[in-house]
C-alpha atoms as a PDB file:
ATOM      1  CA  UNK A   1     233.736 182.294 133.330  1.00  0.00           C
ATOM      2  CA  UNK A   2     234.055 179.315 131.189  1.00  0.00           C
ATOM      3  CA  UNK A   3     231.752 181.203 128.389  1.00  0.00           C
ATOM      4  CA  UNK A   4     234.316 183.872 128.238  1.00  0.00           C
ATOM      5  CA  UNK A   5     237.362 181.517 127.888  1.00  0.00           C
ATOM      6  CA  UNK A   6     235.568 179.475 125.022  1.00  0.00           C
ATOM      7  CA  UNK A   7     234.577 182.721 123.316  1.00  0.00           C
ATOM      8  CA  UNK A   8     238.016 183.766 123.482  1.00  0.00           C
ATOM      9  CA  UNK A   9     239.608 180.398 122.517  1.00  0.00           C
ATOM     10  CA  UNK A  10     236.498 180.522 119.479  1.00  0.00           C
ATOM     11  CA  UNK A  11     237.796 183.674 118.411  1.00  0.00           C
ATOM     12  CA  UNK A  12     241.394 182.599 117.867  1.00  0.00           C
ATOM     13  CA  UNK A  13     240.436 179.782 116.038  1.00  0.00           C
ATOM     14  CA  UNK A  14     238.290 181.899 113.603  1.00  0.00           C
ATOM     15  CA  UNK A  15     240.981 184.451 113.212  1.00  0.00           C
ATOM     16  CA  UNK A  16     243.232 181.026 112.466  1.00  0.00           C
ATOM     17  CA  UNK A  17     241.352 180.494 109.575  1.00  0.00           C
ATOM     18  CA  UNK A  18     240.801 184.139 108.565  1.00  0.00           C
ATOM     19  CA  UNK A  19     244.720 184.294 108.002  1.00  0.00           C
ATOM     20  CA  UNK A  20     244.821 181.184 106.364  1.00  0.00           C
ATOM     21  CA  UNK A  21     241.893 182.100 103.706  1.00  0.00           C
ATOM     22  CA  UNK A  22     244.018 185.687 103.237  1.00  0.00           C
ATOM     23  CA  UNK A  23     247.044 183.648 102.239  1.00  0.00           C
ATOM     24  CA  UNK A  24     244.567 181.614  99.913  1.00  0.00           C
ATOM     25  CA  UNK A  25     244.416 178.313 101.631  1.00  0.00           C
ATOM     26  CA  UNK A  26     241.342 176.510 102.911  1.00  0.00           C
ATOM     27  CA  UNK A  27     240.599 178.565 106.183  1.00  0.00           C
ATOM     28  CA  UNK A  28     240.326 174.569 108.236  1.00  0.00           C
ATOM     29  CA  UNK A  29     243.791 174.773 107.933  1.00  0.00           C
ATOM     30  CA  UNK A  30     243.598 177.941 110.572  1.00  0.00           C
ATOM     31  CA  UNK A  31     240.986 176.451 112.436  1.00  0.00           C
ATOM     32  CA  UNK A  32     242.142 173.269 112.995  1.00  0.00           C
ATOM     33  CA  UNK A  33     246.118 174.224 113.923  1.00  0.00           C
ATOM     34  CA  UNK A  34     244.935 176.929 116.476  1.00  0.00           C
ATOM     35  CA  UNK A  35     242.379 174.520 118.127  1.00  0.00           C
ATOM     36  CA  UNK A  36     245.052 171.910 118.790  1.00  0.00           C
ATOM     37  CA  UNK A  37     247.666 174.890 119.733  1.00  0.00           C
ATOM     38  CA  UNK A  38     245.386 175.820 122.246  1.00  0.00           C
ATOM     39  CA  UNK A  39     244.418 172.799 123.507  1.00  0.00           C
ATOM     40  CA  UNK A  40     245.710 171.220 126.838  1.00  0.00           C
ATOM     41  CA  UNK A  41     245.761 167.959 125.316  1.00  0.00           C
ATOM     42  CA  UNK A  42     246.209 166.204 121.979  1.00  0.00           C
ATOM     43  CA  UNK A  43     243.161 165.577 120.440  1.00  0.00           C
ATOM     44  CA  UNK A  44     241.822 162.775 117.873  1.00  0.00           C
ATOM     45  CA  UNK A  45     240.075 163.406 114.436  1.00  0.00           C
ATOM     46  CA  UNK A  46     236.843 162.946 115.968  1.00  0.00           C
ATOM     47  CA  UNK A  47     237.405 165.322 118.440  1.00  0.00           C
ATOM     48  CA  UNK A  48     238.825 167.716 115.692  1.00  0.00           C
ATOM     49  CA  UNK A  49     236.082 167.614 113.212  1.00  0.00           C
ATOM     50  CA  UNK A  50     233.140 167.964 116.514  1.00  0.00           C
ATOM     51  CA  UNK A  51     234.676 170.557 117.631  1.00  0.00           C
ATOM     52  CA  UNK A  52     235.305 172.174 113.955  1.00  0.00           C
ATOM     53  CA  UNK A  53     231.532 171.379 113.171  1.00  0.00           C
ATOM     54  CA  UNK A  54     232.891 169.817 109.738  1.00  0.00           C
ATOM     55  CA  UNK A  55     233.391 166.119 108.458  1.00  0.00           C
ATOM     56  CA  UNK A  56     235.767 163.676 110.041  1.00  0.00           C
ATOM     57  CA  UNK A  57     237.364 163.256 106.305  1.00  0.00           C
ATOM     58  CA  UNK A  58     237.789 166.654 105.730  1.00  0.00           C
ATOM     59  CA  UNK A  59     239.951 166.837 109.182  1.00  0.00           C
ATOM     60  CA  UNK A  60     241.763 163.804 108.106  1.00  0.00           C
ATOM     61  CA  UNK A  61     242.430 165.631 104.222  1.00  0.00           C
ATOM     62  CA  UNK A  62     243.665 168.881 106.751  1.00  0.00           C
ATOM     63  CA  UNK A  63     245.489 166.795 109.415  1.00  0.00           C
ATOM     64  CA  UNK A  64     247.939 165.226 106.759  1.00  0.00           C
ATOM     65  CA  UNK A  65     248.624 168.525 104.777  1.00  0.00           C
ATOM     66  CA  UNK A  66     249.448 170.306 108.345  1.00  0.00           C
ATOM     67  CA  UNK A  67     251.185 167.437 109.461  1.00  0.00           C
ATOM     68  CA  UNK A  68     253.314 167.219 106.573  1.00  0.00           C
ATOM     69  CA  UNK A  69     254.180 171.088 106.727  1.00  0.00           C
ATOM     70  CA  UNK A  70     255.724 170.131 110.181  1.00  0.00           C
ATOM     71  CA  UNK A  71     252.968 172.328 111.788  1.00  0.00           C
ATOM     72  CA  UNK A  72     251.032 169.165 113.483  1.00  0.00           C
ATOM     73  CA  UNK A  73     252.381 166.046 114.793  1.00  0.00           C
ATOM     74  CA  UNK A  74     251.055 162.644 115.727  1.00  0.00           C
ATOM     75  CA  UNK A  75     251.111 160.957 118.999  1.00  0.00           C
ATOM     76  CA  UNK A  76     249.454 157.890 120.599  1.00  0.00           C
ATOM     77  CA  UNK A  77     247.731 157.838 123.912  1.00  0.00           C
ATOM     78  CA  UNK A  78     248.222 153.877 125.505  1.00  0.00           C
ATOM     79  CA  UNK A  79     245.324 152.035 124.953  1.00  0.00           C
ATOM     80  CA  UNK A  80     244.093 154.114 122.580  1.00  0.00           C
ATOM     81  CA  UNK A  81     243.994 152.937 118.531  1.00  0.00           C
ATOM     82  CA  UNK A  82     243.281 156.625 117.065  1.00  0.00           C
ATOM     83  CA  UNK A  83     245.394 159.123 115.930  1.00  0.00           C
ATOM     84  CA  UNK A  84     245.933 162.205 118.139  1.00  0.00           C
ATOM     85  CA  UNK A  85     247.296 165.587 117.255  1.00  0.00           C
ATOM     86  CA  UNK A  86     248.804 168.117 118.811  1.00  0.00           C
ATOM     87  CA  UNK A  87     250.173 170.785 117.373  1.00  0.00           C
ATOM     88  CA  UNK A  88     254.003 172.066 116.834  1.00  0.00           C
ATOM     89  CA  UNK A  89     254.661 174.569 119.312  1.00  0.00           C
ATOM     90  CA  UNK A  90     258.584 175.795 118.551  1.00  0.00           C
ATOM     91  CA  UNK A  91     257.814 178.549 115.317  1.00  0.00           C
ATOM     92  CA  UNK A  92     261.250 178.021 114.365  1.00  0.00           C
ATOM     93  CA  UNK A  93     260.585 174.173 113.427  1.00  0.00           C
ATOM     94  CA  UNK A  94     257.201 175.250 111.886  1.00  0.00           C
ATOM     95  CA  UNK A  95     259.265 177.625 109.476  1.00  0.00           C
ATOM     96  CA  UNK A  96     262.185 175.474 108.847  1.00  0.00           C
ATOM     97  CA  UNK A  97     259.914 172.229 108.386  1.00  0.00           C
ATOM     98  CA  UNK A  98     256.959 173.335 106.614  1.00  0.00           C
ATOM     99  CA  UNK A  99     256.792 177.088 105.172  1.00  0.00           C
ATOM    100  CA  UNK A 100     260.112 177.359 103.476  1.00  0.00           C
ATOM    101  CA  UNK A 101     260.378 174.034 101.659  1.00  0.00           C
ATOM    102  CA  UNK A 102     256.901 174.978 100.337  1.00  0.00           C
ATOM    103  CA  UNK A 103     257.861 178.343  99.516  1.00  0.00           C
ATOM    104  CA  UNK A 104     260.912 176.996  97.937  1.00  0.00           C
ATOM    105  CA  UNK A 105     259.132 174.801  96.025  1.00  0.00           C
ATOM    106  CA  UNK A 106     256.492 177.070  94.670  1.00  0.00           C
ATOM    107  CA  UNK A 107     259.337 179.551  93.544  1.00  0.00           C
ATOM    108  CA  UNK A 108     261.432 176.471  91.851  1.00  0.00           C
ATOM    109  CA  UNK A 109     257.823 175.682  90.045  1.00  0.00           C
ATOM    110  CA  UNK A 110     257.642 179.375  88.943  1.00  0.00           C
ATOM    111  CA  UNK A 111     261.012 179.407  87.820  1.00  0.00           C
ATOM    112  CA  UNK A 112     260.192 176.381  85.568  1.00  0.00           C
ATOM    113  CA  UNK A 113     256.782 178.384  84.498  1.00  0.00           C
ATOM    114  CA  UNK A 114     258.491 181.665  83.256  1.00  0.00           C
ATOM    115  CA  UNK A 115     260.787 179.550  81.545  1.00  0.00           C
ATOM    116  CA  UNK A 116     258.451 177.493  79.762  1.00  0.00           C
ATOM    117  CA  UNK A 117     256.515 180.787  78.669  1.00  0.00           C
ATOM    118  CA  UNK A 118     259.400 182.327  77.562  1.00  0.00           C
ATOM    119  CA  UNK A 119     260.326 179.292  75.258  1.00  0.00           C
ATOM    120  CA  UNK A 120     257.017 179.564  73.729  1.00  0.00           C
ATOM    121  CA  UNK A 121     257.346 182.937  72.625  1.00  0.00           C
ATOM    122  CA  UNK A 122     261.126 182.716  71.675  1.00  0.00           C
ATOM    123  CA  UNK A 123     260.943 183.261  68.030  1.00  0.00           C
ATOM    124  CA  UNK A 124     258.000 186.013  68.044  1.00  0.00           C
ATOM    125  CA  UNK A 125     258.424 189.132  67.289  1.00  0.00           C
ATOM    126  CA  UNK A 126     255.456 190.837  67.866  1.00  0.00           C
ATOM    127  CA  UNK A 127     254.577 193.920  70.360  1.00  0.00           C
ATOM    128  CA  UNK A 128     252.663 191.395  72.613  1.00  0.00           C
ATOM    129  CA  UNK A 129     255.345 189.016  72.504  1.00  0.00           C
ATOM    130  CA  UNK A 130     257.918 191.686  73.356  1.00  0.00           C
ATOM    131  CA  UNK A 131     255.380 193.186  76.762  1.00  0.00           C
ATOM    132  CA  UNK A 132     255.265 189.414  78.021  1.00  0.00           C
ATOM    133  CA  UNK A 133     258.902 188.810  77.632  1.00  0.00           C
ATOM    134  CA  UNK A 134     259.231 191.919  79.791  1.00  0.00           C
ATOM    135  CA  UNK A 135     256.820 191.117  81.842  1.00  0.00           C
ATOM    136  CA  UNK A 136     258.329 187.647  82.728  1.00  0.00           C
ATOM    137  CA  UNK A 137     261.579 189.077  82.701  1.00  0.00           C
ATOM    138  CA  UNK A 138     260.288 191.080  85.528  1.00  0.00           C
ATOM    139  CA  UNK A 139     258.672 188.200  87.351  1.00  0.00           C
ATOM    140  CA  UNK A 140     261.809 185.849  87.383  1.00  0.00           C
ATOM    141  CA  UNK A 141     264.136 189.094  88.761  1.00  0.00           C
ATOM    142  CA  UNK A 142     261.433 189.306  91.663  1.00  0.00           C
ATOM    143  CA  UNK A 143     261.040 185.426  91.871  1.00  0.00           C
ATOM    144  CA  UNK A 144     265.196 185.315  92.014  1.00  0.00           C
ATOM    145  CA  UNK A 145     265.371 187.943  94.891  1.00  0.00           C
ATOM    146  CA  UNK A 146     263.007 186.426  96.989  1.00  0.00           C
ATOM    147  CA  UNK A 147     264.748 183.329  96.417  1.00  0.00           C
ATOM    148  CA  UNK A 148     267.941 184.629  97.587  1.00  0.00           C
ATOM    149  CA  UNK A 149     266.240 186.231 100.628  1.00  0.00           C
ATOM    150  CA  UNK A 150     265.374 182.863 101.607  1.00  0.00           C
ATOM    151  CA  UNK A 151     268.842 181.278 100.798  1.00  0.00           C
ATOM    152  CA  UNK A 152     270.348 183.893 102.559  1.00  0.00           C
ATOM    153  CA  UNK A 153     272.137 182.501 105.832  1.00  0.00           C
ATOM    154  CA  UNK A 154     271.775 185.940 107.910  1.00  0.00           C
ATOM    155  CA  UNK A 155     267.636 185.796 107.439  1.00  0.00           C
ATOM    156  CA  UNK A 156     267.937 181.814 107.987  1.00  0.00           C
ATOM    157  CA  UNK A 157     269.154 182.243 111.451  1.00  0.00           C
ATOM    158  CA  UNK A 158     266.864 185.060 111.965  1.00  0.00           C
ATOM    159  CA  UNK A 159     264.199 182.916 111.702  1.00  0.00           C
END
Protein backbone atom coordinates (compact mmCIF):
# COMPACT_ATOMS: atom_id res chain seq x y z
CA UNK A 1 0.00 0.00 0.00
CA UNK A 2 2.66 2.39 0.89
CA UNK A 3 4.36 1.71 -2.77
CA UNK A 4 1.22 2.93 -4.32
CA UNK A 5 0.91 6.14 -2.20
CA UNK A 6 4.69 7.07 -2.89
CA UNK A 7 4.20 6.34 -6.58
CA UNK A 8 1.34 8.52 -6.56
CA UNK A 9 2.86 11.30 -4.37
CA UNK A 10 6.24 10.69 -7.04
CA UNK A 11 4.06 11.34 -9.79
CA UNK A 12 2.73 14.70 -8.63
CA UNK A 13 5.93 15.89 -7.91
CA UNK A 14 7.21 15.05 -11.47
CA UNK A 15 4.19 16.54 -13.07
CA UNK A 16 5.22 19.70 -10.57
CA UNK A 17 8.15 20.13 -12.41
CA UNK A 18 6.81 19.20 -15.86
CA UNK A 19 4.54 22.44 -15.55
CA UNK A 20 7.17 24.41 -14.29
CA UNK A 21 9.77 23.47 -17.26
CA UNK A 22 6.52 24.27 -19.79
CA UNK A 23 6.35 27.75 -18.31
CA UNK A 24 10.28 27.85 -18.80
CA UNK A 25 11.50 27.73 -15.28
CA UNK A 26 13.87 25.21 -13.74
CA UNK A 27 11.47 22.12 -13.31
CA UNK A 28 13.02 21.92 -9.09
CA UNK A 29 10.89 24.65 -8.74
CA UNK A 30 7.79 22.01 -9.43
CA UNK A 31 9.39 19.41 -7.65
CA UNK A 32 10.30 20.91 -4.71
CA UNK A 33 6.78 23.09 -4.02
CA UNK A 34 4.62 19.89 -4.62
CA UNK A 35 6.85 17.72 -2.29
CA UNK A 36 6.42 20.14 0.60
CA UNK A 37 2.52 20.67 -0.47
CA UNK A 38 2.13 17.20 0.00
CA UNK A 39 3.93 16.65 2.85
CA UNK A 40 2.41 16.16 6.42
CA UNK A 41 5.10 18.07 7.86
CA UNK A 42 7.54 20.88 7.11
CA UNK A 43 10.59 19.67 5.97
CA UNK A 44 14.39 21.00 6.13
CA UNK A 45 16.81 21.49 3.10
CA UNK A 46 18.34 18.30 3.78
CA UNK A 47 15.33 16.56 3.72
CA UNK A 48 14.37 18.51 0.47
CA UNK A 49 17.38 17.92 -1.60
CA UNK A 50 17.36 13.67 -0.32
CA UNK A 51 14.29 13.40 -1.22
CA UNK A 52 14.75 15.52 -4.65
CA UNK A 53 17.98 13.37 -5.32
CA UNK A 54 19.78 16.87 -6.10
CA UNK A 55 22.33 19.11 -4.09
CA UNK A 56 21.53 20.72 -0.79
CA UNK A 57 22.64 24.23 -2.56
CA UNK A 58 20.62 23.86 -5.35
CA UNK A 59 17.44 23.42 -2.84
CA UNK A 60 18.67 26.33 -0.92
CA UNK A 61 19.08 28.55 -4.64
CA UNK A 62 15.10 27.02 -5.17
CA UNK A 63 13.89 27.48 -1.55
CA UNK A 64 14.62 31.35 -1.60
CA UNK A 65 13.20 32.02 -5.18
CA UNK A 66 9.83 30.03 -4.04
CA UNK A 67 9.92 31.56 -0.85
CA UNK A 68 10.16 34.91 -2.12
CA UNK A 69 7.21 34.31 -4.71
CA UNK A 70 5.11 33.75 -1.47
CA UNK A 71 4.70 30.07 -2.62
CA UNK A 72 6.97 28.58 0.42
CA UNK A 73 7.35 29.77 3.84
CA UNK A 74 9.77 29.25 6.69
CA UNK A 75 9.12 27.90 10.05
CA UNK A 76 11.20 26.64 13.02
CA UNK A 77 10.66 23.43 14.84
CA UNK A 78 11.94 24.06 18.89
CA UNK A 79 15.14 22.76 19.32
CA UNK A 80 15.83 22.58 16.01
CA UNK A 81 18.62 25.22 14.26
CA UNK A 82 17.58 24.42 10.45
CA UNK A 83 15.32 25.93 8.29
CA UNK A 84 12.03 24.12 7.54
CA UNK A 85 9.58 24.64 4.74
CA UNK A 86 6.34 24.11 4.17
CA UNK A 87 4.60 25.17 1.55
CA UNK A 88 1.70 27.99 1.02
CA UNK A 89 -1.45 26.29 0.90
CA UNK A 90 -4.26 29.32 0.29
CA UNK A 91 -3.82 29.80 -3.98
CA UNK A 92 -5.18 33.10 -3.51
CA UNK A 93 -1.98 34.31 -1.40
CA UNK A 94 0.25 32.33 -3.87
CA UNK A 95 -1.26 34.57 -6.76
CA UNK A 96 -1.48 37.79 -4.99
CA UNK A 97 2.12 37.33 -3.34
CA UNK A 98 4.18 35.79 -5.89
CA UNK A 99 2.75 35.37 -9.62
CA UNK A 100 1.35 38.79 -10.25
CA UNK A 101 4.09 41.05 -8.90
CA UNK A 102 6.35 38.91 -11.15
CA UNK A 103 4.14 39.10 -13.97
CA UNK A 104 3.83 42.73 -13.38
CA UNK A 105 7.21 43.16 -13.34
CA UNK A 106 8.17 41.27 -16.42
CA UNK A 107 5.46 43.33 -18.41
CA UNK A 108 6.85 46.82 -16.80
CA UNK A 109 10.48 45.39 -18.10
CA UNK A 110 8.92 44.78 -21.57
CA UNK A 111 7.35 47.97 -21.64
CA UNK A 112 10.81 49.57 -21.02
CA UNK A 113 12.26 47.02 -23.87
CA UNK A 114 9.84 48.04 -26.75
CA UNK A 115 10.53 51.41 -25.83
CA UNK A 116 14.12 51.31 -25.92
CA UNK A 117 13.89 49.49 -29.44
CA UNK A 118 11.71 51.85 -30.72
CA UNK A 119 14.10 54.80 -29.77
CA UNK A 120 16.77 53.11 -31.61
CA UNK A 121 15.08 52.99 -34.75
CA UNK A 122 13.33 56.46 -34.44
CA UNK A 123 14.93 58.28 -37.22
CA UNK A 124 15.11 55.22 -39.84
CA UNK A 125 13.34 55.04 -42.55
CA UNK A 126 13.88 51.95 -44.03
CA UNK A 127 11.33 48.90 -44.88
CA UNK A 128 12.93 46.91 -41.95
CA UNK A 129 12.74 49.71 -39.73
CA UNK A 130 9.10 50.36 -40.64
CA UNK A 131 8.09 46.00 -40.07
CA UNK A 132 9.80 46.32 -36.49
CA UNK A 133 8.09 49.47 -35.57
CA UNK A 134 4.94 47.53 -36.41
CA UNK A 135 5.90 44.75 -34.99
CA UNK A 136 6.61 46.42 -31.55
CA UNK A 137 3.73 48.46 -31.97
CA UNK A 138 1.92 45.24 -31.89
CA UNK A 139 3.76 43.82 -28.92
CA UNK A 140 3.20 46.88 -26.53
CA UNK A 141 -0.89 46.86 -27.58
CA UNK A 142 -0.78 43.06 -26.41
CA UNK A 143 1.70 43.81 -23.49
CA UNK A 144 -0.90 46.90 -22.48
CA UNK A 145 -4.03 44.56 -22.54
CA UNK A 146 -2.68 42.02 -20.54
CA UNK A 147 -1.62 44.60 -18.27
CA UNK A 148 -4.98 45.93 -17.84
CA UNK A 149 -6.39 42.39 -17.41
CA UNK A 150 -4.31 42.19 -14.47
CA UNK A 151 -5.12 45.75 -13.12
CA UNK A 152 -8.51 45.08 -13.62
CA UNK A 153 -10.42 44.94 -10.13
CA UNK A 154 -13.30 42.42 -11.41
CA UNK A 155 -10.39 39.61 -12.44
CA UNK A 156 -8.46 40.72 -9.08
CA UNK A 157 -11.20 39.49 -6.93
CA UNK A 158 -11.72 36.61 -9.14
CA UNK A 159 -8.64 35.40 -8.26
Amino acid sequence: MGTNIDNARWEMIEAGGRTCQSFGLNPLFGQMYMLLYLSREPLCLDQLAERLGVSKASISIVSRQLESWGAIRRVWKRGDRRYFFEAEMEIRRLIERGLLPSIIKKLDSARHQIERSLSLIDEADSEDAKLLRDRLADAERRRARLESLIDNPIVRKLL
